[in-house]
Protein backbone atom coordinates (compact mmCIF):
# COMPACT_ATOMS: atom_id res chain seq x y z
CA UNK A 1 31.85 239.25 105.48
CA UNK A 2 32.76 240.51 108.88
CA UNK A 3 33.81 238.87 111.83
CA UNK A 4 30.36 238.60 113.61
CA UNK A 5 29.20 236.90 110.76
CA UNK A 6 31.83 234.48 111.05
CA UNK A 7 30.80 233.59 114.57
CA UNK A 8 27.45 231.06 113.41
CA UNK A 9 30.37 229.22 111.05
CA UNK A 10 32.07 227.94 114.64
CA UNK A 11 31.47 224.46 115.86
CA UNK A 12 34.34 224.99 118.83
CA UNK A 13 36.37 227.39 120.38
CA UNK A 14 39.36 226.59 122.63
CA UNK A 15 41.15 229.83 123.97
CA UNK A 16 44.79 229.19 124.99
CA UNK A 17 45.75 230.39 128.04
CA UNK A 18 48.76 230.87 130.56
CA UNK A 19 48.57 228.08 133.03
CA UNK A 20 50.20 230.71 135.25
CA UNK A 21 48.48 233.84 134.38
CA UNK A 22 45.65 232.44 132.96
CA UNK A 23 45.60 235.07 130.48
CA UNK A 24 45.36 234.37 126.46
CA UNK A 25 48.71 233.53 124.77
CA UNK A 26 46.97 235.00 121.85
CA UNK A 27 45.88 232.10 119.64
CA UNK A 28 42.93 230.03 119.50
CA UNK A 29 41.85 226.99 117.87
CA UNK A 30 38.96 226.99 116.00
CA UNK A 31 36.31 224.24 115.21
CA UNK A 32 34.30 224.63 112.25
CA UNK A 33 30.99 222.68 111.17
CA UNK A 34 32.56 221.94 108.08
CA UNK A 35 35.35 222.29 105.74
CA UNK A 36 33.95 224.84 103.46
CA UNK A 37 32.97 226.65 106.47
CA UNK A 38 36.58 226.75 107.67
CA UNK A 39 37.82 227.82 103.95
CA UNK A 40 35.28 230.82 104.02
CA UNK A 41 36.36 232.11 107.71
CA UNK A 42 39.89 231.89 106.26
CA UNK A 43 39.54 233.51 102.94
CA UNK A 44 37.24 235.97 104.47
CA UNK A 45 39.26 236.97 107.92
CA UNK A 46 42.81 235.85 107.24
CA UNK A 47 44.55 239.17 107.83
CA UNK A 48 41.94 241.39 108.88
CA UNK A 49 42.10 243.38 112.07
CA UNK A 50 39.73 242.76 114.99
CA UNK A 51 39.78 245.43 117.65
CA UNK A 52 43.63 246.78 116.25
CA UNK A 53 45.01 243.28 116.62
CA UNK A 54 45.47 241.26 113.11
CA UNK A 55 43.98 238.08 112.47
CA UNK A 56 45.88 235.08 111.08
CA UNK A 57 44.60 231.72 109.98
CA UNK A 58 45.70 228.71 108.70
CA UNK A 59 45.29 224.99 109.26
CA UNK A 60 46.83 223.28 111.96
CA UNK A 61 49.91 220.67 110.79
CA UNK A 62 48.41 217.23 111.42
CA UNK A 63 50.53 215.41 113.45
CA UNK A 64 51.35 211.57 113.90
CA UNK A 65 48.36 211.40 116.15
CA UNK A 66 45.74 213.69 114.55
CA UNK A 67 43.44 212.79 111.46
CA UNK A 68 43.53 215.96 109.59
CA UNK A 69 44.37 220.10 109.70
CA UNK A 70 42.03 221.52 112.13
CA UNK A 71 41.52 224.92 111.51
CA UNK A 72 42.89 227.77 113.92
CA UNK A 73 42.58 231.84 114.28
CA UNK A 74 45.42 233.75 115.84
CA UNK A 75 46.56 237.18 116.62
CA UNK A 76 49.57 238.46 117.64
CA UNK A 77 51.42 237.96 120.55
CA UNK A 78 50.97 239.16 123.99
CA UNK A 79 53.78 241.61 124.88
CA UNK A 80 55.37 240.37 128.33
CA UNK A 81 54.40 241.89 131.70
């Protein structure tokens, strides 16, 4: 499965930027419409490359707060300017 394919298995995306630069701080989280969605975009994408940059994904930790792991796709880091 490639990544485009992946796209119709999102529910949300929230990009994480810089609040100074506004640029991405190179992870996302990602929303799925259901849990079996979110295993098949990991199983699928987990360490594939996307435009030379390698994907990783895993479930976020619940914490204290939060109900559950909510899925989330990240690349590297973005070297300093």
């Amino acid at each position: 499965m490639h990544f485009h394919s992946m796209v119709k298995l999102w529910k949300v995306v929230k990009i994480v930027t810089d609040r100074v630069t506004d640029k991405s701080k190179g992870f996302d989280f990602v929303t799925f419409a259901s849990k079996d969605d979110a295993e098949t975009a990991i199983t699928e994408m987990n360490g594939k490359a996307l435009n030379g940059q390698v994907i990783l994904m895993d479930y976020v930790k619940p914490t204290q707060n939060l109900g559950g792991g909510m899925p989330i796709a990240r690349g590297p880091p973005e070297p300093a300017a």
